[in-house]
Protein backbone atom coordinates (compact mmCIF):
# COMPACT_ATOMS: atom_id res chain seq x y z
CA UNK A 1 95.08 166.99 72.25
CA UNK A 2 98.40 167.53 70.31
CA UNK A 3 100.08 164.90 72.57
CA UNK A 4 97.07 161.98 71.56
CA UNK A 5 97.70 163.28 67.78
CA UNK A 6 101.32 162.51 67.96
CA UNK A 7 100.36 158.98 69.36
CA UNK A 8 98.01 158.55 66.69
CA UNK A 9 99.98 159.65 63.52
CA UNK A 10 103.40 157.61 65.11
CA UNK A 11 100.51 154.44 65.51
CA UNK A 12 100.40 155.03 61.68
CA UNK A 13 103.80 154.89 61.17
CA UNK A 14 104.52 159.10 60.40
CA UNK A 15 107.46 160.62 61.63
CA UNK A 16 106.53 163.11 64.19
CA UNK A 17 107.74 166.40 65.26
CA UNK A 18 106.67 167.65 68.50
CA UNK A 19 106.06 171.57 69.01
CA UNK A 20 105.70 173.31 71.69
CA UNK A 21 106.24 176.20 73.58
CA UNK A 22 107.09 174.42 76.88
CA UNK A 23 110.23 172.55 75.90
CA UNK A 24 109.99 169.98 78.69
CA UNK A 25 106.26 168.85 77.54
CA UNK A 26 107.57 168.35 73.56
CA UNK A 27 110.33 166.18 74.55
CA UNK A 28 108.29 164.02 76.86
CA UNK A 29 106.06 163.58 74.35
CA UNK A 30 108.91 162.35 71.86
CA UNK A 31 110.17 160.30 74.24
CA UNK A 32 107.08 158.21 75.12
CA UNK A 33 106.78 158.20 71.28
CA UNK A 34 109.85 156.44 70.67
CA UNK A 35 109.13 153.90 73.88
CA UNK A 36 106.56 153.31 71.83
CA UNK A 37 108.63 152.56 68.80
CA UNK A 38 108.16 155.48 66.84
CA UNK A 39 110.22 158.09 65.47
CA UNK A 40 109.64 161.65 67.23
CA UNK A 41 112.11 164.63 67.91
CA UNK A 42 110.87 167.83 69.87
CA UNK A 43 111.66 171.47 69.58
CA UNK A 44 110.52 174.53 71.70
CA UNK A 45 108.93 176.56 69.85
CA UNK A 46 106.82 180.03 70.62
CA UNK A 47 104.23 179.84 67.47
CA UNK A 48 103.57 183.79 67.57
CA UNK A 49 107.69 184.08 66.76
CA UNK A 50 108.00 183.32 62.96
CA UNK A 51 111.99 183.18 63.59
CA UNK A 52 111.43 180.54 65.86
CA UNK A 53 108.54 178.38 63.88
CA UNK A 54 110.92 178.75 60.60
CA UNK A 55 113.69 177.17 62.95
CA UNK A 56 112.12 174.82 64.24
CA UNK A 57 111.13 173.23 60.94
CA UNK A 58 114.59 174.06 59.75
CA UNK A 59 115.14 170.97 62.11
CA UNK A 60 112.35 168.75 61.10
CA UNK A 61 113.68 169.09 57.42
CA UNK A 62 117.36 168.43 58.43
CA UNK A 63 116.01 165.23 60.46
CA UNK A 64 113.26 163.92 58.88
CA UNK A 65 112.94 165.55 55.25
CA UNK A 66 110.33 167.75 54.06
CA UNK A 67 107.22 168.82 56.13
CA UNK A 68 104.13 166.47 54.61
CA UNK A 69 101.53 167.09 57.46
CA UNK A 70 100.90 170.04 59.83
CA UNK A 71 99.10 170.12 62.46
CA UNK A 72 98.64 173.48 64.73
CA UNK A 73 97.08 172.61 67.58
CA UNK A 74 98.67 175.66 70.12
CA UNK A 75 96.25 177.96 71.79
CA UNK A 76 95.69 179.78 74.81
CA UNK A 77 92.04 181.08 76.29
CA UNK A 78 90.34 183.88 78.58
CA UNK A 79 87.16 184.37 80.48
CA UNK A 80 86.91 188.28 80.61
CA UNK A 81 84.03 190.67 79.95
CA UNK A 82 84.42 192.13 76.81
CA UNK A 83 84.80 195.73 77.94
CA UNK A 84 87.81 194.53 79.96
CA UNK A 85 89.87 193.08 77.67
CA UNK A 86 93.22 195.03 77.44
CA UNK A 87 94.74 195.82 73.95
CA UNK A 88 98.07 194.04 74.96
CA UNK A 89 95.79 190.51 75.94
CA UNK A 90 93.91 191.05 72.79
CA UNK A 91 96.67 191.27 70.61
CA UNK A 92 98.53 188.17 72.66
CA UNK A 93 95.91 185.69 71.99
CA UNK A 94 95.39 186.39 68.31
CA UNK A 95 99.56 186.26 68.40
CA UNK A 96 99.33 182.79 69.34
CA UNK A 97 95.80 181.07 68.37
CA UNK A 98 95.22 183.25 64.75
CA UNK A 99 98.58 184.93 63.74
CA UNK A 100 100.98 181.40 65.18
CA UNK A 101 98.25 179.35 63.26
CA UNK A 102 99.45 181.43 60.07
CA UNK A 103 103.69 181.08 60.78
CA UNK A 104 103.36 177.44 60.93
CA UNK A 105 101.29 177.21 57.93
CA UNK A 106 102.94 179.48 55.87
CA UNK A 107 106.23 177.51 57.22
CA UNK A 108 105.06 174.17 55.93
CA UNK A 109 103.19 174.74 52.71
CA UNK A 110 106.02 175.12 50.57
CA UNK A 111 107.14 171.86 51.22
CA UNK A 112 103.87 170.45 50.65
CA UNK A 113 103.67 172.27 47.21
CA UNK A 114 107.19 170.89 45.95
CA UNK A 115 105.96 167.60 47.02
CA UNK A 116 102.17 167.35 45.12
CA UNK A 117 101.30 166.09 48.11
CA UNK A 118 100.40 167.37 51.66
CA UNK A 119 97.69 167.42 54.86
CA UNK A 120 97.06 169.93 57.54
CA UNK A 121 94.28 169.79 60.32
CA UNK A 122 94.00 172.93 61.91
CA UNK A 123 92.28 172.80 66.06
CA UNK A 124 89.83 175.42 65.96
CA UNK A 125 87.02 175.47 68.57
CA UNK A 126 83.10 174.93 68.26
CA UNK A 127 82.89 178.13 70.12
CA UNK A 128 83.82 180.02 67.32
CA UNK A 129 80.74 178.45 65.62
CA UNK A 130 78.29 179.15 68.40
CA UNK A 131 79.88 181.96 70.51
CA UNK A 132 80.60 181.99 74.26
CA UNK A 133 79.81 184.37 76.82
CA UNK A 134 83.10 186.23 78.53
CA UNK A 135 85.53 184.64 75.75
CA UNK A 136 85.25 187.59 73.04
CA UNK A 137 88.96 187.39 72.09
CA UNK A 138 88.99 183.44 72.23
CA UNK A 139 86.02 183.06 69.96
CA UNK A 140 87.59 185.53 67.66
CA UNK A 141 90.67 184.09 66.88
CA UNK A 142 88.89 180.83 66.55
CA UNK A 143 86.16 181.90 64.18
CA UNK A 144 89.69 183.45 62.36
CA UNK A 145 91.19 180.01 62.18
CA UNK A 146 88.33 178.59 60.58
CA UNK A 147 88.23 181.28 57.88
CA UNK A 148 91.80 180.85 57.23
CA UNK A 149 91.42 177.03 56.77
CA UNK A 150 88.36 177.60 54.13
CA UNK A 151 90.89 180.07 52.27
CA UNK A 152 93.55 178.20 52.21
CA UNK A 153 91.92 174.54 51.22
CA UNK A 154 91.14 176.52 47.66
CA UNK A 155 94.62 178.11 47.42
CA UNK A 156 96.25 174.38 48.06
CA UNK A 157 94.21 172.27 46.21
CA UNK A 158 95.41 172.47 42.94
CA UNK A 159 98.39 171.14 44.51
CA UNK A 160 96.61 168.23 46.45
CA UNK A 161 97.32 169.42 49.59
CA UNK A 162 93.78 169.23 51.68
CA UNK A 163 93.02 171.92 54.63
CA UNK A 164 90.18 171.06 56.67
CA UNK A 165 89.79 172.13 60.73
CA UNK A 166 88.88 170.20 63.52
CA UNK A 167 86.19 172.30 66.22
CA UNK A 168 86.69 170.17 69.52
CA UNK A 169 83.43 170.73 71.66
CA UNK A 170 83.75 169.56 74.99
CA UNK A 171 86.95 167.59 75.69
CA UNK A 172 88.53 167.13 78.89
CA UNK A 173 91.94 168.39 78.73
CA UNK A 174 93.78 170.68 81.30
CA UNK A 175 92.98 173.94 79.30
CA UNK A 176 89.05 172.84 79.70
CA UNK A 177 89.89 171.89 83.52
CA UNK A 178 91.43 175.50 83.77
CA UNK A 179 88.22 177.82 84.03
CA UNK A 180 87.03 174.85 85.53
CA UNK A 181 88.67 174.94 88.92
CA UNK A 182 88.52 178.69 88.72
CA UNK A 183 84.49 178.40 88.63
CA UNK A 184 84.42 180.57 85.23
CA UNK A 185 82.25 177.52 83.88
CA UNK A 186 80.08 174.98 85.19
CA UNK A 187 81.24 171.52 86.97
CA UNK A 188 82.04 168.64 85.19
CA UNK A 189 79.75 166.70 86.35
CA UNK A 190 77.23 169.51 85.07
CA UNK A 191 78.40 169.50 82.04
CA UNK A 192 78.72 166.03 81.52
CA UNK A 193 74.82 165.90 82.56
CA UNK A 194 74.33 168.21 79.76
CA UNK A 195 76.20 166.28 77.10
CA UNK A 196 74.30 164.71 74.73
CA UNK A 197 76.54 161.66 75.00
CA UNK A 198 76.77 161.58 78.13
CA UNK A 199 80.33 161.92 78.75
CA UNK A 200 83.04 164.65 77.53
CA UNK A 201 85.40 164.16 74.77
CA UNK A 202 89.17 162.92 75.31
CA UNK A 203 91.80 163.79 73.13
CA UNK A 204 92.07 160.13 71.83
CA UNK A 205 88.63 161.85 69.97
CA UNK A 206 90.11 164.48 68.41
CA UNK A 207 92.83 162.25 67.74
CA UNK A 208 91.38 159.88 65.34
CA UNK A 209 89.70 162.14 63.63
CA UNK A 210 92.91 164.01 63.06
CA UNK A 211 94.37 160.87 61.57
CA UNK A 212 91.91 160.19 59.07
CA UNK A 213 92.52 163.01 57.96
CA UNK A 214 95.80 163.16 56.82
CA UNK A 215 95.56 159.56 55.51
CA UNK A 216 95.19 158.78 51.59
CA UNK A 217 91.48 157.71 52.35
CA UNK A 218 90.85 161.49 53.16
CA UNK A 219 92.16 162.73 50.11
CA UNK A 220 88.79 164.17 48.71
CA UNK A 221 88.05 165.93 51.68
CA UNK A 222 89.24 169.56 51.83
CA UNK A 223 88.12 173.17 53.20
CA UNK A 224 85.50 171.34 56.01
CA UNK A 225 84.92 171.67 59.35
CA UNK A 226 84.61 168.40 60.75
CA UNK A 227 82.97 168.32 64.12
CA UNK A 228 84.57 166.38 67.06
CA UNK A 229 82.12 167.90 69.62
CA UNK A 230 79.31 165.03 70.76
CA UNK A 231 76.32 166.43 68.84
CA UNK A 232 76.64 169.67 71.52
CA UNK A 233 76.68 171.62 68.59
CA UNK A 234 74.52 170.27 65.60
């Protein structure tokens, strides 16, 4: 999803910064984004390590000039019964889905505040809206992502910065092919029979959405959840 978001916002002419914690992925993103005519750079980046987020845009601002959109789209997931989960895995995926969520927020804002201007999308999940089975910790620091968009959409908007979250439903990426190909969820093709529109989301989806909003025609629409998910979840 984060890779189709950088096509989309380089389609519409933004500068983009590629983040990620697999340093090889971010720069072949930036590179196809600049094949493409656009202007990209990429940094590796571990969202749970503040040092490393504040670095990283440390970069962006020394390339590109202050931060005007953020999106956090990082996460990891689990399929464990909840009387299982360890204390260390616990901690490690609110570290990167919840707490990294919060570094690269925090990060960005300021610029966004000097500037009277600003848009972040936050990737939450429409599990946190409906709950899954065996995906306690997920669902948690998902539902936590949501909250923290809703607060801060009221603490930004005096400065005309707009906060809203995007809950994918089903898309078919390689974290949803994961438990997958492990069995820890149905097929595709059984989930695909179950999808309302018959088919599962791509990140071209989530994508567009994103786009819209951080554009100027989005500029009255703040603190929502907007729902990327297929009418799965209505």
């Amino acid at each position: 999803m984060g890779r189709a978001i950088c096509h989309h916002l380089a389609g519409r002419g933004h500068r983009v910064a590629v983040l990620d914690v697999n340093g090889d992925s971010a720069g072949q993103v930036a590179k196809e984004v600049q094949a493409d005519g656009g202007q990209a750079l990429a940094a590796e980046v571990d969202v749970s390590d503040r040092a490393a987020v504040d670095a990283a845009l440390a970069q962006v601002r020394r390339t590109f000039g202050p931060v005007q959109i953020m999106i956090t789209s990082a996460g990891i997931e689990a399929f464990e019964d909840f009387l299982t989960i360890d204390v260390e895995a616990w901690e490690r995926m609110m570290a990167v889905n919840l707490t990294g969520t919060f570094h690269c927020l925090q990060a960005a804002a300021p610029d966004m505040i000097a500037e009277g201007w600003g848009r972040i999308v936050t990737i939450s999940s429409s599990s946190a809206q409906s709950g899954t089975r065996r995906m306690a910790s997920y669902v948690a620091s998902k539902g936590g992502v949501i909250a923290l968009t809703k607060a801060l959409a009221l603490d930004l908007a005096p400065h005309h910065v707009t906060v809203n979250t995007i809950p994918p439903g089903f898309i078919d990426t390689p974290m949803m092919r994961r438990p997958i190909e492990s069995g820890a969820v149905s097929s595709m093709d059984e989930l695909v029979a179950r999808a309302p529109l018959g088919r599962a989301g791509t990140p071209d989806d989530i994508a567009a959405a994103c786009a819209f909003l951080c554009s100027e025609e989005a500029g009255y629409i703040t603190g929502q959840q907007i729902n990327v998910n297929g009418a799965w979840y209505i």
